[in-house]
C-alpha atoms as a PDB file:
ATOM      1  CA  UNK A   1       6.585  -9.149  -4.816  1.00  0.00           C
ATOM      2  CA  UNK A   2       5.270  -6.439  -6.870  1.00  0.00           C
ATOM      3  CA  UNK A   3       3.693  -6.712 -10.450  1.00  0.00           C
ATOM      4  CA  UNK A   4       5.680  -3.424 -11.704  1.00  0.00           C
ATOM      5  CA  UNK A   5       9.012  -4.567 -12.743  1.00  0.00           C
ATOM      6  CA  UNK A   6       9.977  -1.167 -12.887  1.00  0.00           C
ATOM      7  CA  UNK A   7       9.063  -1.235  -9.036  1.00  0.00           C
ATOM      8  CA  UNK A   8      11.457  -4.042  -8.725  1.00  0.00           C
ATOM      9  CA  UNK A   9      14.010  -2.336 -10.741  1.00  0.00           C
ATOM     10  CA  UNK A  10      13.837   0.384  -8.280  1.00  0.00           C
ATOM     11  CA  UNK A  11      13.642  -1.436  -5.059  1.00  0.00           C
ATOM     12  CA  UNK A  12      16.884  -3.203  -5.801  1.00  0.00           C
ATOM     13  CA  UNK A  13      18.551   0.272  -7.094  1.00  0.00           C
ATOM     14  CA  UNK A  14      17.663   2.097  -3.869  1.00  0.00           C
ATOM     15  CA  UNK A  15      17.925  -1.526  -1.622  1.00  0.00           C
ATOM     16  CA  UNK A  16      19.809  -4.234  -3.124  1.00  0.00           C
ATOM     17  CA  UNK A  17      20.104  -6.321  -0.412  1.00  0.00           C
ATOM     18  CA  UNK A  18      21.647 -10.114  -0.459  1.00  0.00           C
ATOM     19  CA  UNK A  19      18.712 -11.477   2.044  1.00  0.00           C
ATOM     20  CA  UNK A  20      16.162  -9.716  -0.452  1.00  0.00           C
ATOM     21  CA  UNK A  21      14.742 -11.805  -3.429  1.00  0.00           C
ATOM     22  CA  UNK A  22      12.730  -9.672  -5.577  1.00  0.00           C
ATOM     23  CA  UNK A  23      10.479 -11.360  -7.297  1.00  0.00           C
ATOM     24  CA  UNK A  24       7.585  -9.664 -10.204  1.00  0.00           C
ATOM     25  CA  UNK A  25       4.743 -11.420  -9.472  1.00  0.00           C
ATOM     26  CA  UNK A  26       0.681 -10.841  -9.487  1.00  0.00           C
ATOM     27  CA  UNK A  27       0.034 -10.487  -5.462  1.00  0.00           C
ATOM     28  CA  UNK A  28      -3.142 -12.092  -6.098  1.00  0.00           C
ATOM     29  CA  UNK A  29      -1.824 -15.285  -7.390  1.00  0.00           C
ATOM     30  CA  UNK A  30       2.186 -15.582  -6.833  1.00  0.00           C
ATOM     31  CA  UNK A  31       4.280 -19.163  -6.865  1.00  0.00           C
ATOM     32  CA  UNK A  32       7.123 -18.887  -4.524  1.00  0.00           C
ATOM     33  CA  UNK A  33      10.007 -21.367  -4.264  1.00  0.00           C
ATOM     34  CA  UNK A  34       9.680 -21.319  -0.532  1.00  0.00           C
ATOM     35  CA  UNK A  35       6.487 -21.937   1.526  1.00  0.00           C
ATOM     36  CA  UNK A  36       7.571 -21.539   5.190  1.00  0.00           C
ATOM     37  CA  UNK A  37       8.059 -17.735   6.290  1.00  0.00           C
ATOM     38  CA  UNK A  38       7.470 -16.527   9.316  1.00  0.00           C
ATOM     39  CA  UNK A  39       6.319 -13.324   8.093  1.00  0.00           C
ATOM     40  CA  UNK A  40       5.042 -10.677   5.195  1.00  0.00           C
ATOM     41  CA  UNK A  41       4.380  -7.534   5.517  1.00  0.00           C
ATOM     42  CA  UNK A  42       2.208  -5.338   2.744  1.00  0.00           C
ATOM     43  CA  UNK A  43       2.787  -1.589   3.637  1.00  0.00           C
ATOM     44  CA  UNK A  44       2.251   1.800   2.804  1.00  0.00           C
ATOM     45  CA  UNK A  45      -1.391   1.474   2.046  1.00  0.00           C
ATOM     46  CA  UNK A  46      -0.186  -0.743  -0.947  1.00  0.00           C
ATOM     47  CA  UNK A  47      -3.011  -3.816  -0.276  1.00  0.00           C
ATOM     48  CA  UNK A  48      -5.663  -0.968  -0.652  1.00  0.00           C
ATOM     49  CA  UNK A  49      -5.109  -0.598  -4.546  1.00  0.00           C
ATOM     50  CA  UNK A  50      -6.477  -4.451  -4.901  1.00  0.00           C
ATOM     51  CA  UNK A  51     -10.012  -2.584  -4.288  1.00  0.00           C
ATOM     52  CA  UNK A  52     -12.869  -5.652  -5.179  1.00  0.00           C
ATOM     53  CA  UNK A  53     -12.944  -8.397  -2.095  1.00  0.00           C
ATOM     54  CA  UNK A  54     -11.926 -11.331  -4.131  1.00  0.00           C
ATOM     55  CA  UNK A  55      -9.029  -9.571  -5.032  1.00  0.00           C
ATOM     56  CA  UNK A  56      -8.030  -8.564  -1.825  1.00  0.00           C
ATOM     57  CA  UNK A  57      -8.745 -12.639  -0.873  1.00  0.00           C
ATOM     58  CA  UNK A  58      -6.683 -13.920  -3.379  1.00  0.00           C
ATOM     59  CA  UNK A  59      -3.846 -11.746  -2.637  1.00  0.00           C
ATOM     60  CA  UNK A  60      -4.542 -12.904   1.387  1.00  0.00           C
ATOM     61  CA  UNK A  61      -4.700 -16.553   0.071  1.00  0.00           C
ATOM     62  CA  UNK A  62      -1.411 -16.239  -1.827  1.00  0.00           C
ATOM     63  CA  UNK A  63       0.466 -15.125   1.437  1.00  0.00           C
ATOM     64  CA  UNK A  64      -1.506 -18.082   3.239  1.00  0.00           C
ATOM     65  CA  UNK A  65      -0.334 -20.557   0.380  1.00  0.00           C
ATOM     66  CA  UNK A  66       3.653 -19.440   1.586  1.00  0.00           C
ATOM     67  CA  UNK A  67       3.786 -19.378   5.403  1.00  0.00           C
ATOM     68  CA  UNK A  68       4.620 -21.539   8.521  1.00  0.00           C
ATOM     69  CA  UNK A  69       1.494 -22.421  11.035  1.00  0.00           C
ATOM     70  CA  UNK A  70       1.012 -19.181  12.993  1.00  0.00           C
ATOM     71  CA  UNK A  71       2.678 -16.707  10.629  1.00  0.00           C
ATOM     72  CA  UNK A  72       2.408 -13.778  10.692  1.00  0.00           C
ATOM     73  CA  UNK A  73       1.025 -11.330   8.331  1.00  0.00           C
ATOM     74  CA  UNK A  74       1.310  -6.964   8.622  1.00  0.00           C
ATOM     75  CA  UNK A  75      -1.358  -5.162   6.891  1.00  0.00           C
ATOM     76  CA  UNK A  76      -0.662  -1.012   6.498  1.00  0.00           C
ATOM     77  CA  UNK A  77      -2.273   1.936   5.424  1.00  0.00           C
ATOM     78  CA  UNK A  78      -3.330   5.141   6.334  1.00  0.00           C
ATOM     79  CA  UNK A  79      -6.598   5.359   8.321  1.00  0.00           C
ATOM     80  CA  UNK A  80      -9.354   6.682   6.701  1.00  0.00           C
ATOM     81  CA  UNK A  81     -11.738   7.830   9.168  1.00  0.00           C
ATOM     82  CA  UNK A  82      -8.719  10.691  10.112  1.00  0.00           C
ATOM     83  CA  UNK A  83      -8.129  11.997   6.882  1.00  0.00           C
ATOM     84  CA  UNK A  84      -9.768  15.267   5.370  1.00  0.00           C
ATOM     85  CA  UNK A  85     -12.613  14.900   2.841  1.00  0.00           C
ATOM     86  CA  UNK A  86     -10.432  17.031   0.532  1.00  0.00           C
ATOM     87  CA  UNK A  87      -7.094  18.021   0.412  1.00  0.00           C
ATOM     88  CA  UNK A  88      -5.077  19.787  -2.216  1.00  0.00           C
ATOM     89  CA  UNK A  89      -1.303  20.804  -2.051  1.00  0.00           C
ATOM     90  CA  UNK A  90       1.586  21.176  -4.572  1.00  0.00           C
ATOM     91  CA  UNK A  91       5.096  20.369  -4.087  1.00  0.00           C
ATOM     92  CA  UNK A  92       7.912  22.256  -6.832  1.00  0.00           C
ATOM     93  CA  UNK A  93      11.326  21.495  -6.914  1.00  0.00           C
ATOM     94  CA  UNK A  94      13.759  23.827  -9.300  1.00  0.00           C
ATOM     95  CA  UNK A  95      17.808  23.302 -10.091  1.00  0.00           C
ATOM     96  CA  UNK A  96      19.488  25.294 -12.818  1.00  0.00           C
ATOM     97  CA  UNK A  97      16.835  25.049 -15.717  1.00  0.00           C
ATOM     98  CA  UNK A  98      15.125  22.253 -14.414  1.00  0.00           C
ATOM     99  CA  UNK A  99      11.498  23.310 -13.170  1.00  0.00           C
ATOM    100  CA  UNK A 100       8.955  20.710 -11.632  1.00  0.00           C
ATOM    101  CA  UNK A 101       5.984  21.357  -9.700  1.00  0.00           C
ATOM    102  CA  UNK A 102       3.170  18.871  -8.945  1.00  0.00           C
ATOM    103  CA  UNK A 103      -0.303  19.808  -7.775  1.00  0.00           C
ATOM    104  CA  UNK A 104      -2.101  16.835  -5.740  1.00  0.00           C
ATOM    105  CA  UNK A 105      -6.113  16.802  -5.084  1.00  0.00           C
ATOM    106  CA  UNK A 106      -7.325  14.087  -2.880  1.00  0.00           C
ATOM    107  CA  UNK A 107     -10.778  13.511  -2.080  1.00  0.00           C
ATOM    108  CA  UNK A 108     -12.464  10.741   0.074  1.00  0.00           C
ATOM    109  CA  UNK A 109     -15.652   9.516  -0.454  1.00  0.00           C
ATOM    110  CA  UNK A 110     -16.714   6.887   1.898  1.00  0.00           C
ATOM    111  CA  UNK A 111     -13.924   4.339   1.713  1.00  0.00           C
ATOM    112  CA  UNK A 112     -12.830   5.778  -1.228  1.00  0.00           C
ATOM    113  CA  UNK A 113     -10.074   7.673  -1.824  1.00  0.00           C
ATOM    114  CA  UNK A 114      -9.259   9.510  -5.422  1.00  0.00           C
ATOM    115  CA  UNK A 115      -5.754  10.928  -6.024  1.00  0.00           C
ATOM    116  CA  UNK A 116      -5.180  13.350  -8.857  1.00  0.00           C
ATOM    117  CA  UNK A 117      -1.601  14.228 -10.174  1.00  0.00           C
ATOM    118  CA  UNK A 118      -0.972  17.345 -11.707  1.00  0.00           C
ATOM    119  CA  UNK A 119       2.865  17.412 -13.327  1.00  0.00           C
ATOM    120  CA  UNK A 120       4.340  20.644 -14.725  1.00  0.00           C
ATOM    121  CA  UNK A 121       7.352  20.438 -16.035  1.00  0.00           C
ATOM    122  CA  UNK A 122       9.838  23.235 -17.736  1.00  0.00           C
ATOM    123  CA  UNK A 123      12.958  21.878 -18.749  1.00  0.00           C
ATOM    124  CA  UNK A 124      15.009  24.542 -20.176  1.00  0.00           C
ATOM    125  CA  UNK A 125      11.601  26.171 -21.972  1.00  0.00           C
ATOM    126  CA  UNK A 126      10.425  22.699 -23.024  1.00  0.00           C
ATOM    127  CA  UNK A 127       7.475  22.097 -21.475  1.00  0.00           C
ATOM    128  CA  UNK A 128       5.680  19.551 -20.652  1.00  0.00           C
ATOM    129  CA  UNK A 129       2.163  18.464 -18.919  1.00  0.00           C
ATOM    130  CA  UNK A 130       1.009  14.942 -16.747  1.00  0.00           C
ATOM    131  CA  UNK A 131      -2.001  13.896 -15.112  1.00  0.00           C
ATOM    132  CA  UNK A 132      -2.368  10.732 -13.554  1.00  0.00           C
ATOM    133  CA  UNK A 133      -5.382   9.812 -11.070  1.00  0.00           C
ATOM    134  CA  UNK A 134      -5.533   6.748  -8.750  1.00  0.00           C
ATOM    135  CA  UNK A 135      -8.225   5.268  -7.086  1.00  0.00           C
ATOM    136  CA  UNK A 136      -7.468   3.207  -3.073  1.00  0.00           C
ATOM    137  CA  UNK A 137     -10.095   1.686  -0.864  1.00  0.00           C
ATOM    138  CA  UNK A 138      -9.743   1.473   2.831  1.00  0.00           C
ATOM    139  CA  UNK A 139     -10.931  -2.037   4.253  1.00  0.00           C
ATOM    140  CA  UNK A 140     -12.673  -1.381   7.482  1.00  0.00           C
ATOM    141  CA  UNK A 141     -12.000  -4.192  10.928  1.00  0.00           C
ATOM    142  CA  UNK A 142     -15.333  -5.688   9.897  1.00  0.00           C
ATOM    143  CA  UNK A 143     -14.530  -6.311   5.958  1.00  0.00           C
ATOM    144  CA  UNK A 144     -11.346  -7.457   6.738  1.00  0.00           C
ATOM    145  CA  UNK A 145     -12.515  -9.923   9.455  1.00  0.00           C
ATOM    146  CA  UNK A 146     -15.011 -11.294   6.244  1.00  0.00           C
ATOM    147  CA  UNK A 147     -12.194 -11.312   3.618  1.00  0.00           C
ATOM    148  CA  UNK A 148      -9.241 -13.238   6.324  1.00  0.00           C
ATOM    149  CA  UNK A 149     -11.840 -15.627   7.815  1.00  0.00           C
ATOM    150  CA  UNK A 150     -10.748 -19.186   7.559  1.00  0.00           C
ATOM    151  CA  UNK A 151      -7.434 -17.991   6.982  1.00  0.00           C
ATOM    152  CA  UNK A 152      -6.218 -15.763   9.324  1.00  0.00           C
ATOM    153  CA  UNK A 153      -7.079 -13.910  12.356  1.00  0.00           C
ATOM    154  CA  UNK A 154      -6.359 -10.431  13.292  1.00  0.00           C
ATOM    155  CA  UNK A 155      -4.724 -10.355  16.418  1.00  0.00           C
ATOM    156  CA  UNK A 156      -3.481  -6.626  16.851  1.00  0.00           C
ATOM    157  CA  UNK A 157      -4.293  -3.406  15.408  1.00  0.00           C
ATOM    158  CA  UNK A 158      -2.075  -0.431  15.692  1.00  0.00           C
ATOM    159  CA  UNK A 159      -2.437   3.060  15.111  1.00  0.00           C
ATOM    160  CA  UNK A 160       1.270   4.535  14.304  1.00  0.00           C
ATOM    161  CA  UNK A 161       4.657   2.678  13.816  1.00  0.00           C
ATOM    162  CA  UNK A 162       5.634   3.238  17.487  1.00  0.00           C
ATOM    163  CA  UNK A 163       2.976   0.191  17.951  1.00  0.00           C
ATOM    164  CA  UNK A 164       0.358   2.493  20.021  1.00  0.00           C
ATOM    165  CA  UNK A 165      -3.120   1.060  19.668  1.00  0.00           C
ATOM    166  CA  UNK A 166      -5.522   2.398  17.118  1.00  0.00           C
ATOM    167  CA  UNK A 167      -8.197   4.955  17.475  1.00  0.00           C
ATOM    168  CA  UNK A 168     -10.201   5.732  14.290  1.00  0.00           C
ATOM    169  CA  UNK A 169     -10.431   9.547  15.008  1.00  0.00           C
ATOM    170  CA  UNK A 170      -7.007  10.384  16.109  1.00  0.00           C
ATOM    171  CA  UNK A 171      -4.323   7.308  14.775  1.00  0.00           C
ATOM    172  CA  UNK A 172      -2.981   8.132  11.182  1.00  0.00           C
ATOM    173  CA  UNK A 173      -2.344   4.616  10.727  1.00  0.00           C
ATOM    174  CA  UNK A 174      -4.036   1.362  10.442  1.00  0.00           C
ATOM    175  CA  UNK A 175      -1.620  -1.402  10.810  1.00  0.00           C
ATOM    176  CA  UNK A 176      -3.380  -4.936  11.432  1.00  0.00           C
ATOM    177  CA  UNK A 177      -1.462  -8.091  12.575  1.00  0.00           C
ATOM    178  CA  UNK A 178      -3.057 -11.055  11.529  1.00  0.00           C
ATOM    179  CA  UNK A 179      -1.665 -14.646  12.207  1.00  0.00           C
ATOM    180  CA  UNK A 180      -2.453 -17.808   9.939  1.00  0.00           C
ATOM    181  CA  UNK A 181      -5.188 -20.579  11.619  1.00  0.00           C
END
């Protein structure tokens, strides 16, 4: 489920799948033929964009809405706590007269996290400029306990995808399992 349909459009270019419905829906209020999975999973940091708690609820509340009794649901992002207060690095990639180079600021304020884009681009002398900026909160145990109850319950946290347990300083992830009450 994602509301970008060019999101979709990529997800089935790069994973077309025949056991993967795609579907371009609002996370915060989706209508889904089925209402019995065992399981969703909202990764990458992606449930962090949704960054006002009723928001975040509704979205939690849609998943709710399509599971079995004890479903489970897998929250990810990156953990907050571990990251630098500012970080800036570029990344340029170059093929015949193709240039592109992208310069990325990030900067975390509390649970706040601002992203700024940079894009230079030189294709064959015509150049061209982007800037994009995005803004992600991090949910900490305690808001998230607030925004699942009388939902779900969170009944693991993890710190990596090898499933080792969290620590706030040291873990670069923040993966919660929660299952449906």
């Amino acid at each position: 489920v994602d509301f970008s349909e060019d999101q979709i459009n990529n997800a089935k270019r790069i994973h077309n799948h025949p056991n993967v419905d795609y579907k371009n829906r609002d996370v915060r209020d989706f209508n889904l033929e089925h209402k019995d999975y065992d399981m969703s999973c909202c990764m990458w940091t992606t449930y962090n964009y949704l960054s006002m708690d009723s928001d975040l609820k509704k979205f939690i509340k849609s998943v709710y809405n399509h599971q079995k009794e004890g479903g489970i649901l897998v929250l990810d992002s990156k953990n907050i706590p571990r990251l630098e207060p500012h970080r800036l690095y570029n990344r340029y990639t170059e093929k015949d007269n193709f240039k592109m180079e992208i310069m990325i600021n990030k900067y975390v304020s509390n649970n706040i996290q601002n992203s700024q884009y940079f894009l230079f681009i030189d294709d064959d002398g015509n150049k061209k400029f982007f800037f994009d900026d995005e803004f992600v909160r991090f949910y900490t145990i305690d808001e998230l306990n607030k925004i699942i109850s009388g939902y779900y319950e969170i009944i693991d946290i993890y710190g990596d995808f090898d499933m080792n347990g969290h620590n706030e300083k040291t873990s670069n992830r923040f993966i919660t399992v929660l299952r449906k009450i």
